[in-house]
Protein backbone atom coordinates (compact mmCIF):
# COMPACT_ATOMS: atom_id res chain seq x y z
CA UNK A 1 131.60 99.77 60.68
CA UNK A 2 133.45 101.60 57.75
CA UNK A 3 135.04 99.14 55.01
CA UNK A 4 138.44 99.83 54.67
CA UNK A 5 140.56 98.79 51.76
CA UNK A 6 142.80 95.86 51.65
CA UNK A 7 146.73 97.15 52.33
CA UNK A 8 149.51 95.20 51.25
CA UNK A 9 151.71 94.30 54.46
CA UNK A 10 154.99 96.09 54.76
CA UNK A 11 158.13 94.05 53.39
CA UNK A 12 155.53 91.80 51.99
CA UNK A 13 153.55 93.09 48.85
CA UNK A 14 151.26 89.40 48.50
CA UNK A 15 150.21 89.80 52.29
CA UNK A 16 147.74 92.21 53.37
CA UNK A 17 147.76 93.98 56.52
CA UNK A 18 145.05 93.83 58.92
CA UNK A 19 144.00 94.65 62.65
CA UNK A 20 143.67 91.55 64.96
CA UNK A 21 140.21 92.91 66.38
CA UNK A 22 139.15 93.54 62.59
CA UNK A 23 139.36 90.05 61.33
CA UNK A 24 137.63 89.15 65.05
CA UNK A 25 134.88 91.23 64.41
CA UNK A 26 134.65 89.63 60.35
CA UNK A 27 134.50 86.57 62.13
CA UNK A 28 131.81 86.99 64.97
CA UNK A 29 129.71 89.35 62.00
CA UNK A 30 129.86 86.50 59.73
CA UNK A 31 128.89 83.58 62.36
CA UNK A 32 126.06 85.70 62.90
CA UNK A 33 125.02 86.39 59.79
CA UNK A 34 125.08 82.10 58.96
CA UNK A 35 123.11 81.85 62.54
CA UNK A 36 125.66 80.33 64.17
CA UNK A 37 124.61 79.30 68.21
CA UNK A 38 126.13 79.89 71.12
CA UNK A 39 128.86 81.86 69.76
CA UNK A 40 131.88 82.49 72.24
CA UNK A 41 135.01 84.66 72.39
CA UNK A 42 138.02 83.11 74.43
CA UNK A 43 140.65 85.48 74.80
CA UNK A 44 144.26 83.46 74.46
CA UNK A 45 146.58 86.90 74.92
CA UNK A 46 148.52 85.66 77.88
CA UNK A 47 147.03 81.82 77.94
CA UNK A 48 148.69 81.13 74.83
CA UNK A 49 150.84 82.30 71.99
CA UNK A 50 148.69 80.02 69.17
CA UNK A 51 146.34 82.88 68.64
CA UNK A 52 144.62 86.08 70.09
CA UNK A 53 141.17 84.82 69.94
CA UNK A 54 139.57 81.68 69.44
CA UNK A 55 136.14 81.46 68.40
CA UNK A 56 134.05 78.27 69.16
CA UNK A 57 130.37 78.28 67.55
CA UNK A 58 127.50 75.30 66.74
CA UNK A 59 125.74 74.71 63.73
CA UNK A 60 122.19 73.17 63.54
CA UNK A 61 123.63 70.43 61.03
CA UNK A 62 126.62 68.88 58.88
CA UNK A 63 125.22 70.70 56.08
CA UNK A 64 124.95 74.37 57.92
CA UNK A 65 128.58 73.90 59.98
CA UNK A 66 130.25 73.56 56.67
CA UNK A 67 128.50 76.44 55.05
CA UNK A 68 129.25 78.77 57.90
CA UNK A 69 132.95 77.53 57.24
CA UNK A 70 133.76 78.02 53.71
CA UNK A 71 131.44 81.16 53.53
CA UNK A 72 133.90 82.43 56.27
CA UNK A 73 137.21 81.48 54.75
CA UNK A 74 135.59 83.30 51.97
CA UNK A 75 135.13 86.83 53.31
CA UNK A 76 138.58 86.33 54.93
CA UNK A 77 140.24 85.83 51.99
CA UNK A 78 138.05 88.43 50.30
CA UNK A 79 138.85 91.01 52.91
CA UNK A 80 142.18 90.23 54.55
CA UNK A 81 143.43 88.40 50.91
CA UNK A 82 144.85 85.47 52.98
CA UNK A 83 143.93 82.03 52.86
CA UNK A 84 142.81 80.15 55.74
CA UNK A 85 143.63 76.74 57.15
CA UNK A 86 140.46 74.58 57.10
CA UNK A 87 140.60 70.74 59.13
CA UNK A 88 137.05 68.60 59.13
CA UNK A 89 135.00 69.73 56.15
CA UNK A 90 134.40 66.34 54.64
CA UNK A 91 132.92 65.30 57.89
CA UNK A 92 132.01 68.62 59.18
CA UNK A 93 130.99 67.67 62.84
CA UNK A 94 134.09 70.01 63.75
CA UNK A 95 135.26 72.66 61.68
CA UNK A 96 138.75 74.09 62.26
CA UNK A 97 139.60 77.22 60.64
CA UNK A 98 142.92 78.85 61.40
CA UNK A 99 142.87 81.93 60.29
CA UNK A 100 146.38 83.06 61.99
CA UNK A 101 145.51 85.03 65.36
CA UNK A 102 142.08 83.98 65.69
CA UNK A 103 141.03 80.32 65.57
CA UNK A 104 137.78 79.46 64.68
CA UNK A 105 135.78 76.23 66.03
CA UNK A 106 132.38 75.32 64.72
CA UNK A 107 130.52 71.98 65.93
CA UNK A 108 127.41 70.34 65.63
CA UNK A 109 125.88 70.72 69.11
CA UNK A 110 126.45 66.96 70.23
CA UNK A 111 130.11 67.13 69.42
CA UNK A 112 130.86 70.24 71.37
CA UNK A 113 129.28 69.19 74.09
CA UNK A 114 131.68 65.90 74.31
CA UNK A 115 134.66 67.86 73.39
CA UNK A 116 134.16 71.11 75.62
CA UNK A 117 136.50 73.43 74.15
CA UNK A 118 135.39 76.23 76.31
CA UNK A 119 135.96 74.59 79.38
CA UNK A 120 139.48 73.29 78.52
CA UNK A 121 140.86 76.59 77.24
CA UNK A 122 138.95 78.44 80.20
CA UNK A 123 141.83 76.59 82.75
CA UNK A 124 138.98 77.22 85.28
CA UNK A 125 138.33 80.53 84.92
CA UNK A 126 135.13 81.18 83.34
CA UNK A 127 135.74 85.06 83.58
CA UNK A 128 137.89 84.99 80.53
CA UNK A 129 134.95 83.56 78.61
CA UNK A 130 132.57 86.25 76.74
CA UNK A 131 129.67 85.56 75.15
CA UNK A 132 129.43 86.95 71.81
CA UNK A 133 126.08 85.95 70.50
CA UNK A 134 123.61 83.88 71.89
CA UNK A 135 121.89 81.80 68.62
């Protein structure tokens, strides 16, 4: 994939603009690249107007879930130039990371097995689930 510069976002000079599927992709590369497990893609367009995507991933430990998270907020801001929202780093059994229209989720695998994200936001329908990496 070809690096494209940072744009500022019309009518708003301190915002840059960016493509939906390109910070989706930024976030799936980098989960990846930290080893995230079990990585999976819900698609929210027409379940909910929170967010295009939400991303729910585990970490082996405390330690790795919180790396994956900062590291993340990090190429965010260094590609997009926007700040995310980060919830549970002290703890870092659940990670939130709102990064606008995709919402990131990474657990430690006990914790997202009692909380089943997937299943919740699925409403039943496990076709709108994709698999985007299997750790």
């Amino acid at each position: 994939m070809t690096e494209h510069p940072a744009e500022p976002a019309p009518g708003n000079p301190g915002r840059v603009a960016f493509d939906v599927e390109d910070l989706h992709q930024l976030v799936l590369r980098s989960l990846d690249d930290d080893q995230a497990q079990e990585v999976v893609t819900i698609p929210l367009s027409g379940k909910s107007n929170i967010a295009d995507h939400m991303v729910i991933a585990s970490g082996r430990s405390t330690r790795q879930v919180a790396s994956m998270a900062v590291k993340l907020a990090d190429k965010i801001k260094e590609r997009f130039g926007r700040n995310v929202r980060i919830e549970g780093l002290p703890a870092a059994d659940w990670v939130l990371i709102d990064a606008d229209d995709v919402i990131v989720h990474i657990f430690r695998p006990e914790v997202r097995n009692f909380y089943n994200l997937e299943r919740m936001w699925a409403f039943g329908d496990d076709s709108g689930l994709s698999t985007a990496a299997r750790g």
